[in-house]
C-alpha atoms as a PDB file:
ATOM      1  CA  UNK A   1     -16.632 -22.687 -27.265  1.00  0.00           C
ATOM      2  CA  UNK A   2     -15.411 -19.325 -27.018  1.00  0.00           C
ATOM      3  CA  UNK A   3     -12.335 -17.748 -25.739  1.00  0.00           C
ATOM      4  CA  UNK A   4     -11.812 -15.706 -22.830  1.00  0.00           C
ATOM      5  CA  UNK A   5      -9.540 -12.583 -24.377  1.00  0.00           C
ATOM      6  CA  UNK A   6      -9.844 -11.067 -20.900  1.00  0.00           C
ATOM      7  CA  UNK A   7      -6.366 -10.632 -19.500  1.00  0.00           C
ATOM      8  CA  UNK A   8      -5.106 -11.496 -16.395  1.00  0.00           C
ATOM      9  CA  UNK A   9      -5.266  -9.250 -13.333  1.00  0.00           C
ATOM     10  CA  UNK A  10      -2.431  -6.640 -12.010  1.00  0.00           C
ATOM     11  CA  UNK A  11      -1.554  -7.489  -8.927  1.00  0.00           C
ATOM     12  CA  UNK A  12      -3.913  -4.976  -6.252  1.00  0.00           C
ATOM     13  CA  UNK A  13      -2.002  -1.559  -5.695  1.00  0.00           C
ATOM     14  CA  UNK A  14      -1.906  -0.968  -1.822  1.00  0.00           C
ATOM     15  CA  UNK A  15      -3.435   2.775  -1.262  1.00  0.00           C
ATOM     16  CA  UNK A  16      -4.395   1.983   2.447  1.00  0.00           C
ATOM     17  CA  UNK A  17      -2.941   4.333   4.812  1.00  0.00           C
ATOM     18  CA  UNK A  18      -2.257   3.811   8.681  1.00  0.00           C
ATOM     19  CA  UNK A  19      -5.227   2.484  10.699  1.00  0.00           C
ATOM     20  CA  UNK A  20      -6.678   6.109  12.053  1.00  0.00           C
ATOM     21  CA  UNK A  21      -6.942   5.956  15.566  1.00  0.00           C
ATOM     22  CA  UNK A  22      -9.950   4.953  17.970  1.00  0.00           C
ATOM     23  CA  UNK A  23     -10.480   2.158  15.605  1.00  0.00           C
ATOM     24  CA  UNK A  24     -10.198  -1.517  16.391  1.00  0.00           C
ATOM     25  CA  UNK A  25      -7.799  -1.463  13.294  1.00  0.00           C
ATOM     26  CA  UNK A  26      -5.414   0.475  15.140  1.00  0.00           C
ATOM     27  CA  UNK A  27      -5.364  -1.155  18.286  1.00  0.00           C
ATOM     28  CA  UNK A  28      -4.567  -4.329  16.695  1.00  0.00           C
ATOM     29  CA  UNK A  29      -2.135  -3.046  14.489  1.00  0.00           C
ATOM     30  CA  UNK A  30      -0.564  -1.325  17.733  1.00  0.00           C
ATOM     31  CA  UNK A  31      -0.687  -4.464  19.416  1.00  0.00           C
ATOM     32  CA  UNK A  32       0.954  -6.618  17.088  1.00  0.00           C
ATOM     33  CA  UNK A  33       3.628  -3.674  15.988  1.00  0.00           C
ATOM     34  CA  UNK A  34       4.748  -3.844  19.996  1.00  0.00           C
ATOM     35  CA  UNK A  35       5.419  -7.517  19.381  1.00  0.00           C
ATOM     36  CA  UNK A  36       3.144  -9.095  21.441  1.00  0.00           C
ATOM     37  CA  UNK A  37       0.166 -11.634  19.931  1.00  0.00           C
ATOM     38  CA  UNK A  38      -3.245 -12.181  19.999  1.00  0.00           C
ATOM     39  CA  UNK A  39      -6.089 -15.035  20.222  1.00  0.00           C
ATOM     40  CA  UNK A  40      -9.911 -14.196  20.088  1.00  0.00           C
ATOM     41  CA  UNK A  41     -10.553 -14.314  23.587  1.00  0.00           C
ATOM     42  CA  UNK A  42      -7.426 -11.736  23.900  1.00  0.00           C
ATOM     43  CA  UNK A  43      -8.843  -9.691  21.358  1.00  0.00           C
ATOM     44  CA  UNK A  44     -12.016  -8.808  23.455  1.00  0.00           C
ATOM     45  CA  UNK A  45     -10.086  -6.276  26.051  1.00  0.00           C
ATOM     46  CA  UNK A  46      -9.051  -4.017  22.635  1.00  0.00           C
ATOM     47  CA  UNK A  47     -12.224  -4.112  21.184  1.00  0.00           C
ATOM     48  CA  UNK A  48     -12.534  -7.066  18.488  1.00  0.00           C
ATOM     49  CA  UNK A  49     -14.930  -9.390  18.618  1.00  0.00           C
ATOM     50  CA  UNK A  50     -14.357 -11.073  16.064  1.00  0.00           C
ATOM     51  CA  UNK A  51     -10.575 -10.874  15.228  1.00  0.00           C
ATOM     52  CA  UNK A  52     -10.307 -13.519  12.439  1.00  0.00           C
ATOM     53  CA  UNK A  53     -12.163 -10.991  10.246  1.00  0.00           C
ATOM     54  CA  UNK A  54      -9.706  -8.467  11.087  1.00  0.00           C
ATOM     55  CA  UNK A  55      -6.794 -10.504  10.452  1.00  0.00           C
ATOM     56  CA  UNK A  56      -8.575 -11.283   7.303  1.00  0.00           C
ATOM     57  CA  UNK A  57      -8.966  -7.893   6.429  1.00  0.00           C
ATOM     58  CA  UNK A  58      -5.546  -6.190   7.335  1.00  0.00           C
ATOM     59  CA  UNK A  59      -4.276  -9.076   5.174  1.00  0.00           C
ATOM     60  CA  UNK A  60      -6.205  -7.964   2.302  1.00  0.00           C
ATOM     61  CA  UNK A  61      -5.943  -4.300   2.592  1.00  0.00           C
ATOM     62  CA  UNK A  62      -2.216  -4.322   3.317  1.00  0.00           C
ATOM     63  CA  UNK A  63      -0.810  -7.248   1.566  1.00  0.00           C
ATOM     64  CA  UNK A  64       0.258  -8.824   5.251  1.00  0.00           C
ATOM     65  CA  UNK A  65       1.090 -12.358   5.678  1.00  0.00           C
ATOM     66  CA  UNK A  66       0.084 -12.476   9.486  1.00  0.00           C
ATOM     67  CA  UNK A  67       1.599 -16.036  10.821  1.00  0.00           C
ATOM     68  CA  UNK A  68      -0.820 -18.164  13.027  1.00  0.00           C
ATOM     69  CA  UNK A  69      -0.888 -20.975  15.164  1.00  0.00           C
ATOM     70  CA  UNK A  70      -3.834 -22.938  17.389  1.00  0.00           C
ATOM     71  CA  UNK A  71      -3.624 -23.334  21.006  1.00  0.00           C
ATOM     72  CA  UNK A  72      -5.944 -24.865  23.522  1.00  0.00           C
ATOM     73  CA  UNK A  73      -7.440 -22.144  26.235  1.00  0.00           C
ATOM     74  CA  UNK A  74      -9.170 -22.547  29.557  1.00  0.00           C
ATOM     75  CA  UNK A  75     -12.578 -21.798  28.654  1.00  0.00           C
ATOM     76  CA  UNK A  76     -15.461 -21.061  31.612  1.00  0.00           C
ATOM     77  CA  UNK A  77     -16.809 -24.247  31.872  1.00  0.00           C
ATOM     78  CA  UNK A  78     -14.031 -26.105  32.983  1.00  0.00           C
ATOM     79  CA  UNK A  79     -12.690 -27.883  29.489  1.00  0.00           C
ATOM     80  CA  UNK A  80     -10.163 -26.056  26.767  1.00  0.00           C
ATOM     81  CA  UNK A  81     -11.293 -24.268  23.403  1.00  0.00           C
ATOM     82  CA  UNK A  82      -9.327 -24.793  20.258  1.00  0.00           C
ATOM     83  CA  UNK A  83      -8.232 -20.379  19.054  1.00  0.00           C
ATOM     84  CA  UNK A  84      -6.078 -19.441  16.964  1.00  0.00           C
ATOM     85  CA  UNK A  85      -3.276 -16.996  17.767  1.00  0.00           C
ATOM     86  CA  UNK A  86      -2.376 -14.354  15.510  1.00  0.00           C
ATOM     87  CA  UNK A  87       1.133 -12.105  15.368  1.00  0.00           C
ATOM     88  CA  UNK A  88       3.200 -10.286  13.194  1.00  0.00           C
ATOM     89  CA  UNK A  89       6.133 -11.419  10.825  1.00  0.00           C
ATOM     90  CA  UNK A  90       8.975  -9.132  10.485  1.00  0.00           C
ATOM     91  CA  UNK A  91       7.746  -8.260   7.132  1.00  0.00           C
ATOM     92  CA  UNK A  92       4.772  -7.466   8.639  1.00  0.00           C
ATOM     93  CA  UNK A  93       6.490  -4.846  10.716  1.00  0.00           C
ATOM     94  CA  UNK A  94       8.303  -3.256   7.978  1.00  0.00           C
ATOM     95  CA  UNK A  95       5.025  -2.795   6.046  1.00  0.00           C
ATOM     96  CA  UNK A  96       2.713  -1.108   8.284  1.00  0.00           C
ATOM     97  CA  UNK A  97       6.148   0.601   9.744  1.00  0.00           C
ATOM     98  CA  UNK A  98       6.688   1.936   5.763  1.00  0.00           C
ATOM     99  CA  UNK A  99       2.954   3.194   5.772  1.00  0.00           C
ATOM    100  CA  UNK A 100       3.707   4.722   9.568  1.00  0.00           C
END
């Protein structure tokens, strides 16, 4: 058996900047910075179809926690869907507000 020397990683240095603008990024980020929240369906009018990636992703690139909670939603054939809805923490704020 031999021993793994390799030593342990340094925690990720954030170099993102700002979302640039035009991007579905930004809108989000906008979105969430005003206070307001977000499911999937909610997501569609700025842009994002698929806004679980971008959650994933702006909590990768930016070291965001990004609280979440499911709901049930009216969906178009008459039942409820099961979504997910997405804000910012205050921590979140001060972040992307430090990066501003």
């Amino acid at each position: 058996m031999t021993k793994n020397n390799k030593n342990p990683s340094s925690p990720t240095r954030l170099t993102k900047d700002y979302p640039n603008k035009d991007t579905k990024y930004y809108k989000i980020v906008e979105h969430f910075m005003s206070g307001n929240s977000l499911n999937r369906f909610e997501a569609e009018k700025l842009g994002d179809h698929c806004l679980n990636s971008t959650v994933f992703s702006l909590c990768k690139d930016y070291g965001l926690e990004i609280p979440r909670h499911s709901e049930r939603v009216p969906n178009s054939f008459g039942g409820t869907s099961k979504v997910t809805r997405y804000y910012f923490s205050g921590l979140d704020v001060l972040i992307m507000s430090s990066i501003k």
